[in-house]
C-alpha atoms as a PDB file:
ATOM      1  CA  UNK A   1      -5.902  -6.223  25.373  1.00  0.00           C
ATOM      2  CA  UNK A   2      -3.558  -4.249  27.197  1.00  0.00           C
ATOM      3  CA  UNK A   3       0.073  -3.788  25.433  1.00  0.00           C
ATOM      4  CA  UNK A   4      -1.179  -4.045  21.765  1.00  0.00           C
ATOM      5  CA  UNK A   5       0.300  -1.462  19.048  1.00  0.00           C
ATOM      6  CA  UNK A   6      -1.936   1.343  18.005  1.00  0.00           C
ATOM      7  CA  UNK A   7      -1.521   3.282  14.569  1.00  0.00           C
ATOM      8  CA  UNK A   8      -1.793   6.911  15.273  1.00  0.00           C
ATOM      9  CA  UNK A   9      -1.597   9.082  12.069  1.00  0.00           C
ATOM     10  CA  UNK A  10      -1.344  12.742  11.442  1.00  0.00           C
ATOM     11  CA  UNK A  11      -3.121  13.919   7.975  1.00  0.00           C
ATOM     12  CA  UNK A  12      -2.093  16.445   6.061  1.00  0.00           C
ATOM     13  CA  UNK A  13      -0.183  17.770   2.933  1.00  0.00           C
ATOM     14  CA  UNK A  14       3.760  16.664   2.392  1.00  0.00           C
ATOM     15  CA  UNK A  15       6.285  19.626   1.528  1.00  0.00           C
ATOM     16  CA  UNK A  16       7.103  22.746   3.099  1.00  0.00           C
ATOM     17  CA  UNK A  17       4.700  24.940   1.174  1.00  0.00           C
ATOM     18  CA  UNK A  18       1.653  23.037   3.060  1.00  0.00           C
ATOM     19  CA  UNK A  19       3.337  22.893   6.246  1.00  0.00           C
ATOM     20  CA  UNK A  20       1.865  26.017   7.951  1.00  0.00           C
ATOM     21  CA  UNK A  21      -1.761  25.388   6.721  1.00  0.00           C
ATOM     22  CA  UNK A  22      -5.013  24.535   8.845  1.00  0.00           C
ATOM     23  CA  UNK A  23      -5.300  21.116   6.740  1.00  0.00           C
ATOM     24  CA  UNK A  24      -1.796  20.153   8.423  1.00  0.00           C
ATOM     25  CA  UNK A  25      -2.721  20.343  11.695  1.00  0.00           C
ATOM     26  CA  UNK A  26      -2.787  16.803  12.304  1.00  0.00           C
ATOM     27  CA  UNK A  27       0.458  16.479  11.108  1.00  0.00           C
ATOM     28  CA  UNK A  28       1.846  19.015  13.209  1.00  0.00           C
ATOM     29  CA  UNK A  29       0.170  17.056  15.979  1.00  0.00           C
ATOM     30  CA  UNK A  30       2.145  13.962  15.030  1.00  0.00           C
ATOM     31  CA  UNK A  31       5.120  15.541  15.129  1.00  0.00           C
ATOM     32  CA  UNK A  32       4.551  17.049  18.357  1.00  0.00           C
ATOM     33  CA  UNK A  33       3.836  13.819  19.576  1.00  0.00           C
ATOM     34  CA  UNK A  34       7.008  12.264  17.945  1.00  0.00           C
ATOM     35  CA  UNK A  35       8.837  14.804  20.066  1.00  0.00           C
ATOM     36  CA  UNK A  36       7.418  13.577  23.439  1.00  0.00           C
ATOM     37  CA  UNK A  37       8.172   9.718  22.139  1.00  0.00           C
ATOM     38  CA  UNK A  38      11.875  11.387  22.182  1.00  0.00           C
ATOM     39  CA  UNK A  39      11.639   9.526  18.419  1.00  0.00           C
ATOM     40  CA  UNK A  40      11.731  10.388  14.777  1.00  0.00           C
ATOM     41  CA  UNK A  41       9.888  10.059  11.743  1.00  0.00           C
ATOM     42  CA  UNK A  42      11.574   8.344   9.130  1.00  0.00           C
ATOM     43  CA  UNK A  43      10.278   7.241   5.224  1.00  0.00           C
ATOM     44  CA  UNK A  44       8.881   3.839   5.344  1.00  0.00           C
ATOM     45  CA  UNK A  45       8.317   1.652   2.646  1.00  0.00           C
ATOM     46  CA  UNK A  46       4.274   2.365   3.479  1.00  0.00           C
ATOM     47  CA  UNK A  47       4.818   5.912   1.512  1.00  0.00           C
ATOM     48  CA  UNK A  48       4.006   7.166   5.290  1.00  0.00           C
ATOM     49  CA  UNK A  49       6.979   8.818   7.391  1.00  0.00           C
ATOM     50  CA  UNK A  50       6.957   6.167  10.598  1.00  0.00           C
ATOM     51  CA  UNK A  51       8.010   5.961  14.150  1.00  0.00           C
ATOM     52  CA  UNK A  52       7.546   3.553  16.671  1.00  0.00           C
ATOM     53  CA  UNK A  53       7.708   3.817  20.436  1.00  0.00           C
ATOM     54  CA  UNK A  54       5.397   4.639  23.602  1.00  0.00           C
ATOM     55  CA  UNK A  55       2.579   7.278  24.304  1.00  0.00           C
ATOM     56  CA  UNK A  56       0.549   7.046  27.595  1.00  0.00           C
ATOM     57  CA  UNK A  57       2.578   3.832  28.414  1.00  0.00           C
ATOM     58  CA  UNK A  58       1.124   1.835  25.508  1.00  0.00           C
ATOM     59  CA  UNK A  59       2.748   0.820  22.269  1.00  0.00           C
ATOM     60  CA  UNK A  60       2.442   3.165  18.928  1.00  0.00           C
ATOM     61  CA  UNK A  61       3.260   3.488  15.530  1.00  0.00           C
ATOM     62  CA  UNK A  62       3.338   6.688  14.783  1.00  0.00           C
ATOM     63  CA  UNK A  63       3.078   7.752  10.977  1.00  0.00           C
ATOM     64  CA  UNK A  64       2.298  10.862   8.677  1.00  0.00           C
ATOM     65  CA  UNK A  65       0.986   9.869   5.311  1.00  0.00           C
ATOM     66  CA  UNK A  66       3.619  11.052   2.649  1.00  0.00           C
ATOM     67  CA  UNK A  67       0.587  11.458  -0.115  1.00  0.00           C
ATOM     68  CA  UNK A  68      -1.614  14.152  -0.369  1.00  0.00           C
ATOM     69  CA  UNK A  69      -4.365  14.645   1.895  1.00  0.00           C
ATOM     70  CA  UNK A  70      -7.332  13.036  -0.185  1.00  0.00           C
ATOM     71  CA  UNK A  71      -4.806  10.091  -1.052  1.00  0.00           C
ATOM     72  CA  UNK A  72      -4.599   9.751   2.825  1.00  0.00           C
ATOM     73  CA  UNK A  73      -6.312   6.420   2.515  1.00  0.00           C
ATOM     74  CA  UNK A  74      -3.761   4.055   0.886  1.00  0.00           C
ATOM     75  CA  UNK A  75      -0.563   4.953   3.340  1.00  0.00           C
ATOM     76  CA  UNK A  76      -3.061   4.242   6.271  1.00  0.00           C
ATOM     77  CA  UNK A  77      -4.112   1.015   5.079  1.00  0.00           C
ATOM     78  CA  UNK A  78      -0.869  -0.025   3.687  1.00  0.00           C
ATOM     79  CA  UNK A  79       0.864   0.248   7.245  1.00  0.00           C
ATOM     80  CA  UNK A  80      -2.586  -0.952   8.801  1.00  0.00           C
ATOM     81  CA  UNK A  81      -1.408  -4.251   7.094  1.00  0.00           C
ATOM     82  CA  UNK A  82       2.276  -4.240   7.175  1.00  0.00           C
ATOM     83  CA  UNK A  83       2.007  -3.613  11.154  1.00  0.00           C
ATOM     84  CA  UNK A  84      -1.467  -5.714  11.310  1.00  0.00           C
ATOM     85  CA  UNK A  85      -3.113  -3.246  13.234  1.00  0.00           C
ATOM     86  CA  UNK A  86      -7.096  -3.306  12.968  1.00  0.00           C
ATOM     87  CA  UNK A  87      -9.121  -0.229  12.491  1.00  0.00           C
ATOM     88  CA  UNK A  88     -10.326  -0.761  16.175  1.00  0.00           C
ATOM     89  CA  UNK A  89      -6.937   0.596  17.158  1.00  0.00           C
ATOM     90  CA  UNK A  90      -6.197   3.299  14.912  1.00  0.00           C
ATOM     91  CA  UNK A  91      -6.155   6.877  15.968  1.00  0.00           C
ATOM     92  CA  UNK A  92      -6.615   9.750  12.908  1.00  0.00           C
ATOM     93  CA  UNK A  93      -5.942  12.975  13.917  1.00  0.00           C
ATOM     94  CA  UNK A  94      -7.263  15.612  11.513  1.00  0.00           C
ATOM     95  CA  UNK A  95      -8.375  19.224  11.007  1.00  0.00           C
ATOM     96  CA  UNK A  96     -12.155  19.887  11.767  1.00  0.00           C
ATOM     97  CA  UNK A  97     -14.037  22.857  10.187  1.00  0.00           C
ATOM     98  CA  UNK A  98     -17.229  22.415  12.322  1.00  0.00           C
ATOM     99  CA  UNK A  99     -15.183  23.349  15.729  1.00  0.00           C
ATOM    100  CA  UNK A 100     -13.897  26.360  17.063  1.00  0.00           C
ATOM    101  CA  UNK A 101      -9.969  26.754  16.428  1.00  0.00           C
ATOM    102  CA  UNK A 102      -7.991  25.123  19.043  1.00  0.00           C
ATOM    103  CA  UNK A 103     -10.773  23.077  20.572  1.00  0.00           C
ATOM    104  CA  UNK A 104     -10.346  19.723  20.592  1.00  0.00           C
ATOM    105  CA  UNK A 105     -13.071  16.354  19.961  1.00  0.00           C
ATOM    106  CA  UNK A 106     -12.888  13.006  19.991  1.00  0.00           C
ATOM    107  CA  UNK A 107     -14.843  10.369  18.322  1.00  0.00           C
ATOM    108  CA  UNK A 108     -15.079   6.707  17.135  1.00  0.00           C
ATOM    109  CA  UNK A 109     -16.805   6.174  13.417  1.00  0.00           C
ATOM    110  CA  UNK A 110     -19.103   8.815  12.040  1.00  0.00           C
ATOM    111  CA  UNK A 111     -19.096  10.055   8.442  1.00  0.00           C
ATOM    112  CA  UNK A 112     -16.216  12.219   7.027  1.00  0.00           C
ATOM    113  CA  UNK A 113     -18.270  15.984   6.921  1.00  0.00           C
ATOM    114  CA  UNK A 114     -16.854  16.503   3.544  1.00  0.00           C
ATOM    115  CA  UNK A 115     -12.813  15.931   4.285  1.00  0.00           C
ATOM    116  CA  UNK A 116     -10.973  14.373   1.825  1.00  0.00           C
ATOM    117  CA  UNK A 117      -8.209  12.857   4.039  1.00  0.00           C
ATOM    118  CA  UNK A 118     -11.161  10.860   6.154  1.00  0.00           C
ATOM    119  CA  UNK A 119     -12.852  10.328   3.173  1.00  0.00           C
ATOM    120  CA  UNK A 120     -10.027   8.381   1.680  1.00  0.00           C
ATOM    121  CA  UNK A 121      -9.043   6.762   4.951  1.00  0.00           C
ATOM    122  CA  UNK A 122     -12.643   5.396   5.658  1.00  0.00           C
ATOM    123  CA  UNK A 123     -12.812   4.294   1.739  1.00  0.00           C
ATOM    124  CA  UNK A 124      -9.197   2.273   2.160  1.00  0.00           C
ATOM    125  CA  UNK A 125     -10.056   0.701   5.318  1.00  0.00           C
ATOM    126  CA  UNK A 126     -13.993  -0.280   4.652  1.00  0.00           C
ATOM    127  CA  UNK A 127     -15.236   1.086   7.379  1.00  0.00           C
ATOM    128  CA  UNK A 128     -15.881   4.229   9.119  1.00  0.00           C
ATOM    129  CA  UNK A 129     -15.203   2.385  12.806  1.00  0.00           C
ATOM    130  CA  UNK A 130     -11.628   4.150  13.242  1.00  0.00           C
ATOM    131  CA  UNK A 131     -10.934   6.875  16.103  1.00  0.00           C
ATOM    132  CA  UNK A 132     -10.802  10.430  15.238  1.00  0.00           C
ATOM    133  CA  UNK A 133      -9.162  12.777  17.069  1.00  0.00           C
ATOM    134  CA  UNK A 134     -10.432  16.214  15.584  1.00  0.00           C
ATOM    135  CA  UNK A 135      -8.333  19.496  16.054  1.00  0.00           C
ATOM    136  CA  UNK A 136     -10.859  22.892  15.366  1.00  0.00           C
ATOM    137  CA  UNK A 137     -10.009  25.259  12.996  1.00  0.00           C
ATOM    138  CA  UNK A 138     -13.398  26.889  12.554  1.00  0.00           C
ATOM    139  CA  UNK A 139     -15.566  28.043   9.710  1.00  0.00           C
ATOM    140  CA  UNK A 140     -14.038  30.307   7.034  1.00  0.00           C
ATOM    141  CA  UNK A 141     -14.386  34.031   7.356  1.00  0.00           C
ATOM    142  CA  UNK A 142     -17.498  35.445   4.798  1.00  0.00           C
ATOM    143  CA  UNK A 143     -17.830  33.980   1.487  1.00  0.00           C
ATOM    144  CA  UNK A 144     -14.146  32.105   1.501  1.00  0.00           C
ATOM    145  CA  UNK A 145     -14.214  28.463   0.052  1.00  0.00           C
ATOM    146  CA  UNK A 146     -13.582  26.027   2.706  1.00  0.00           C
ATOM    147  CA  UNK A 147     -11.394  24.356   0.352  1.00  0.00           C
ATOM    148  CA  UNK A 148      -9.253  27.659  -0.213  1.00  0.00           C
ATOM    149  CA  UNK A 149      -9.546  28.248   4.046  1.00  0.00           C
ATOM    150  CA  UNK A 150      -8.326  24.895   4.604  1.00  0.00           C
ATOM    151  CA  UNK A 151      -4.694  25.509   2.524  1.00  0.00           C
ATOM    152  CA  UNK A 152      -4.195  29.020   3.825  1.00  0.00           C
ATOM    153  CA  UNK A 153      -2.031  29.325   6.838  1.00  0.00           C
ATOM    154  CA  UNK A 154      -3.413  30.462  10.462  1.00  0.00           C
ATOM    155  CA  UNK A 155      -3.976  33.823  11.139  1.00  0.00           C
ATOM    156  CA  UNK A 156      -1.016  35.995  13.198  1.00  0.00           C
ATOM    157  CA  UNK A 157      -3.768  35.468  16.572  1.00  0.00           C
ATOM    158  CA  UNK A 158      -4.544  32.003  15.738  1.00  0.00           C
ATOM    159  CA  UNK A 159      -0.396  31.386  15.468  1.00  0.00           C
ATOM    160  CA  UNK A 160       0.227  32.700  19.018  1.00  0.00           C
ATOM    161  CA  UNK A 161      -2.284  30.109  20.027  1.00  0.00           C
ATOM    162  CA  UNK A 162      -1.055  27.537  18.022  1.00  0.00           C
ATOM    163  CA  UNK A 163       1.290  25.785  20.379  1.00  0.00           C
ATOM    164  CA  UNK A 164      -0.511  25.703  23.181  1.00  0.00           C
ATOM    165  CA  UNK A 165      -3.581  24.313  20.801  1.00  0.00           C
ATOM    166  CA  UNK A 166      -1.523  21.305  19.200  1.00  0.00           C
ATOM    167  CA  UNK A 167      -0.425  20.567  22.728  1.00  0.00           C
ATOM    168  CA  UNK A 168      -4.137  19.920  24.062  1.00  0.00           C
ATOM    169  CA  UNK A 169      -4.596  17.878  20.740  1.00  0.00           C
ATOM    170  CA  UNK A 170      -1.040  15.451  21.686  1.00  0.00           C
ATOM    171  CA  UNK A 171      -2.497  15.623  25.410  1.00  0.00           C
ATOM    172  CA  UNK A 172      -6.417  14.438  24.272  1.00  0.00           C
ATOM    173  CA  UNK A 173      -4.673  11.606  21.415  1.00  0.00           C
ATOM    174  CA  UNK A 174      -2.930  10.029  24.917  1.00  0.00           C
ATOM    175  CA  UNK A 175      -5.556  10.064  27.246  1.00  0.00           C
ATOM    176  CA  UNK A 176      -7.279   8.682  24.425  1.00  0.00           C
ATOM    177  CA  UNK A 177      -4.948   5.757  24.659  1.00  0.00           C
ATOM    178  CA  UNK A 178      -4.603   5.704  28.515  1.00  0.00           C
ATOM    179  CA  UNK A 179      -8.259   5.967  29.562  1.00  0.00           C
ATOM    180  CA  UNK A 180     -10.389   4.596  26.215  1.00  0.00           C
ATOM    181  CA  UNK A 181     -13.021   7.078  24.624  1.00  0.00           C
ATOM    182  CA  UNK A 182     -15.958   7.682  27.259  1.00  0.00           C
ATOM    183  CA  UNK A 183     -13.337   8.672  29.854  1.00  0.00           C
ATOM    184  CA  UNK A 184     -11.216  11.098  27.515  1.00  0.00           C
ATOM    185  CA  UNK A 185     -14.610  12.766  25.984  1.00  0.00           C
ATOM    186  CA  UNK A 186     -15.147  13.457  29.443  1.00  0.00           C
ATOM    187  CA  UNK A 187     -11.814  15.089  30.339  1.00  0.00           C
ATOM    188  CA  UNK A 188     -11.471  16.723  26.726  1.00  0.00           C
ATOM    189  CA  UNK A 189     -14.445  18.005  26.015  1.00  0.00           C
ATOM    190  CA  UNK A 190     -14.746  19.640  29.253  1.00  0.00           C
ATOM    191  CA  UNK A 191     -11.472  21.707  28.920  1.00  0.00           C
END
Protein backbone atom coordinates (compact mmCIF):
# COMPACT_ATOMS: atom_id res chain seq x y z
CA UNK A 1 0.00 0.00 0.00
CA UNK A 2 1.18 3.25 -0.88
CA UNK A 3 2.39 5.57 2.23
CA UNK A 4 3.53 2.66 4.53
CA UNK A 5 7.01 3.05 6.54
CA UNK A 6 9.93 1.14 5.23
CA UNK A 7 13.06 0.16 7.47
CA UNK A 8 16.12 0.92 5.53
CA UNK A 9 19.37 -0.09 7.39
CA UNK A 10 22.99 0.47 6.76
CA UNK A 11 25.37 -2.53 8.14
CA UNK A 12 28.46 -2.14 9.30
CA UNK A 13 30.95 -1.80 12.29
CA UNK A 14 30.24 1.10 15.14
CA UNK A 15 33.38 3.37 16.12
CA UNK A 16 35.67 5.39 14.24
CA UNK A 17 38.37 2.79 13.74
CA UNK A 18 35.81 0.77 11.34
CA UNK A 19 34.49 3.74 9.77
CA UNK A 20 36.67 3.88 6.60
CA UNK A 21 36.46 0.07 5.89
CA UNK A 22 34.77 -1.82 2.83
CA UNK A 23 32.42 -3.71 5.50
CA UNK A 24 30.98 -0.06 6.34
CA UNK A 25 29.86 0.78 3.23
CA UNK A 26 26.36 0.39 3.94
CA UNK A 27 26.62 2.51 6.67
CA UNK A 28 28.18 5.18 4.88
CA UNK A 29 25.26 4.75 2.52
CA UNK A 30 22.83 5.42 5.35
CA UNK A 31 24.33 8.29 6.27
CA UNK A 32 24.46 9.66 2.94
CA UNK A 33 20.99 9.07 2.72
CA UNK A 34 20.27 10.70 6.18
CA UNK A 35 21.85 13.75 4.60
CA UNK A 36 19.37 13.97 1.64
CA UNK A 37 16.34 13.29 4.38
CA UNK A 38 17.97 16.77 5.70
CA UNK A 39 17.70 14.39 9.16
CA UNK A 40 19.90 12.84 11.76
CA UNK A 41 20.72 9.73 13.28
CA UNK A 42 20.19 9.58 16.79
CA UNK A 43 20.65 6.37 19.55
CA UNK A 44 17.42 4.62 19.90
CA UNK A 45 16.43 2.43 22.47
CA UNK A 46 16.66 -0.49 19.47
CA UNK A 47 20.70 -0.35 20.07
CA UNK A 48 20.38 1.03 16.26
CA UNK A 49 21.17 4.89 15.60
CA UNK A 50 17.49 5.97 13.99
CA UNK A 51 15.96 8.57 11.83
CA UNK A 52 12.75 8.97 10.45
CA UNK A 53 11.54 11.00 7.49
CA UNK A 54 11.01 10.72 3.53
CA UNK A 55 13.10 9.13 0.61
CA UNK A 56 11.56 8.97 -2.94
CA UNK A 57 8.33 10.53 -1.42
CA UNK A 58 7.57 7.51 0.78
CA UNK A 59 7.93 7.13 4.51
CA UNK A 60 11.38 5.65 6.16
CA UNK A 61 13.01 4.74 9.13
CA UNK A 62 16.25 5.02 8.66
CA UNK A 63 18.69 3.13 11.13
CA UNK A 64 22.43 1.89 11.46
CA UNK A 65 22.78 -1.05 13.75
CA UNK A 66 24.97 0.10 16.79
CA UNK A 67 26.32 -3.76 17.24
CA UNK A 68 28.85 -5.28 15.37
CA UNK A 69 28.35 -6.44 12.00
CA UNK A 70 27.59 -10.27 12.63
CA UNK A 71 25.28 -9.07 15.64
CA UNK A 72 23.47 -7.06 12.83
CA UNK A 73 20.47 -9.27 13.32
CA UNK A 74 18.99 -8.31 16.74
CA UNK A 75 18.96 -4.22 16.17
CA UNK A 76 17.10 -5.05 12.82
CA UNK A 77 14.56 -7.10 14.32
CA UNK A 78 14.23 -5.20 17.45
CA UNK A 79 13.15 -1.93 15.48
CA UNK A 80 11.35 -4.33 12.88
CA UNK A 81 9.00 -4.75 15.96
CA UNK A 82 9.08 -1.57 17.81
CA UNK A 83 8.12 0.26 14.34
CA UNK A 84 6.02 -3.00 13.13
CA UNK A 85 7.51 -3.02 9.92
CA UNK A 86 7.45 -6.56 8.08
CA UNK A 87 10.41 -7.98 6.34
CA UNK A 88 8.46 -7.30 3.02
CA UNK A 89 9.43 -3.68 3.55
CA UNK A 90 12.81 -3.66 4.76
CA UNK A 91 15.70 -2.47 2.73
CA UNK A 92 19.52 -3.85 3.90
CA UNK A 93 22.12 -2.20 2.35
CA UNK A 94 25.45 -4.03 2.64
CA UNK A 95 28.94 -4.58 1.21
CA UNK A 96 29.15 -7.32 -1.57
CA UNK A 97 32.45 -9.17 -2.34
CA UNK A 98 31.13 -10.93 -5.51
CA UNK A 99 30.73 -7.35 -7.44
CA UNK A 100 33.03 -5.06 -8.84
CA UNK A 101 33.75 -1.94 -6.44
CA UNK A 102 31.29 0.73 -6.90
CA UNK A 103 28.73 -1.26 -8.84
CA UNK A 104 25.65 -1.49 -7.48
CA UNK A 105 22.71 -4.72 -7.25
CA UNK A 106 19.61 -5.15 -6.02
CA UNK A 107 17.77 -8.11 -4.83
CA UNK A 108 14.85 -9.55 -2.77
CA UNK A 109 15.74 -12.94 -0.58
CA UNK A 110 18.65 -15.10 -1.60
CA UNK A 111 21.18 -16.63 0.79
CA UNK A 112 23.80 -14.48 2.65
CA UNK A 113 27.26 -15.61 0.38
CA UNK A 114 29.08 -15.96 3.57
CA UNK A 115 28.38 -12.25 5.29
CA UNK A 116 27.94 -12.16 8.71
CA UNK A 117 25.76 -8.99 8.94
CA UNK A 118 23.03 -10.83 6.43
CA UNK A 119 23.64 -13.83 8.07
CA UNK A 120 22.50 -12.50 11.37
CA UNK A 121 19.77 -10.35 9.88
CA UNK A 122 18.14 -13.32 7.92
CA UNK A 123 18.63 -15.58 11.28
CA UNK A 124 16.70 -12.65 13.52
CA UNK A 125 14.01 -12.12 11.15
CA UNK A 126 13.25 -15.98 9.96
CA UNK A 127 13.43 -15.46 6.71
CA UNK A 128 15.63 -14.60 3.93
CA UNK A 129 12.53 -12.55 2.04
CA UNK A 130 14.09 -8.96 2.95
CA UNK A 131 15.52 -6.48 0.14
CA UNK A 132 19.13 -6.16 -0.34
CA UNK A 133 20.63 -3.44 -1.72
CA UNK A 134 24.34 -4.64 -2.40
CA UNK A 135 27.24 -2.03 -2.80
CA UNK A 136 30.57 -3.91 -4.75
CA UNK A 137 33.69 -3.92 -3.26
CA UNK A 138 35.27 -6.74 -5.24
CA UNK A 139 37.37 -9.78 -4.54
CA UNK A 140 40.54 -9.38 -2.43
CA UNK A 141 43.84 -8.85 -4.14
CA UNK A 142 46.04 -12.50 -4.24
CA UNK A 143 45.96 -14.67 -1.32
CA UNK A 144 44.33 -11.85 1.23
CA UNK A 145 41.53 -13.27 3.57
CA UNK A 146 38.27 -11.87 2.66
CA UNK A 147 37.70 -11.45 6.22
CA UNK A 148 41.03 -9.31 6.64
CA UNK A 149 39.92 -7.37 2.95
CA UNK A 150 36.64 -6.66 4.30
CA UNK A 151 38.11 -4.47 7.61
CA UNK A 152 40.86 -2.77 5.64
CA UNK A 153 40.04 0.60 4.31
CA UNK A 154 39.65 1.40 0.36
CA UNK A 155 42.47 1.85 -1.61
CA UNK A 156 43.76 5.77 -2.43
CA UNK A 157 41.90 4.98 -6.32
CA UNK A 158 39.00 3.29 -4.88
CA UNK A 159 38.65 6.59 -2.30
CA UNK A 160 38.51 9.09 -5.20
CA UNK A 161 35.66 6.98 -6.41
CA UNK A 162 34.10 6.59 -3.32
CA UNK A 163 31.64 9.43 -3.34
CA UNK A 164 30.43 9.25 -6.44
CA UNK A 165 29.99 5.21 -5.70
CA UNK A 166 27.89 5.65 -2.34
CA UNK A 167 25.88 8.18 -4.28
CA UNK A 168 24.66 5.55 -7.03
CA UNK A 169 24.05 3.16 -3.97
CA UNK A 170 21.54 6.23 -2.03
CA UNK A 171 20.22 6.84 -5.76
CA UNK A 172 19.46 2.72 -6.50
CA UNK A 173 18.00 2.30 -2.39
CA UNK A 174 15.24 5.22 -3.68
CA UNK A 175 14.30 4.13 -6.88
CA UNK A 176 14.07 1.03 -5.09
CA UNK A 177 11.35 2.61 -3.06
CA UNK A 178 9.82 4.78 -5.88
CA UNK A 179 9.56 2.22 -8.69
CA UNK A 180 9.52 -1.48 -6.71
CA UNK A 181 12.36 -4.06 -7.68
CA UNK A 182 11.81 -5.17 -11.48
CA UNK A 183 11.80 -1.49 -12.48
CA UNK A 184 15.00 -0.39 -10.38
CA UNK A 185 17.03 -3.73 -11.53
CA UNK A 186 16.32 -2.38 -14.75
CA UNK A 187 17.57 1.20 -14.27
CA UNK A 188 20.48 0.02 -11.83
CA UNK A 189 21.85 -2.64 -13.26
CA UNK A 190 22.10 -1.02 -16.51
CA UNK A 191 24.23 1.98 -15.26
Amino acid sequence: MPGERWLVVGLGNPGPEYAGTRHNAGHMVAGLLAERMGVRLRAHRSRNEVAEGRLAGVPVTLARPRSYMNLSGGPVAALSAFCKIPPGRIIVIHDELDIPFGSVRLKLGGGDNGHNGLRSVTRALGTREYYRVRFGIGRPPGRMDAATFVLREFSAAERRELPLALDRCADAVEILLAKGLAAAQNIVHAG
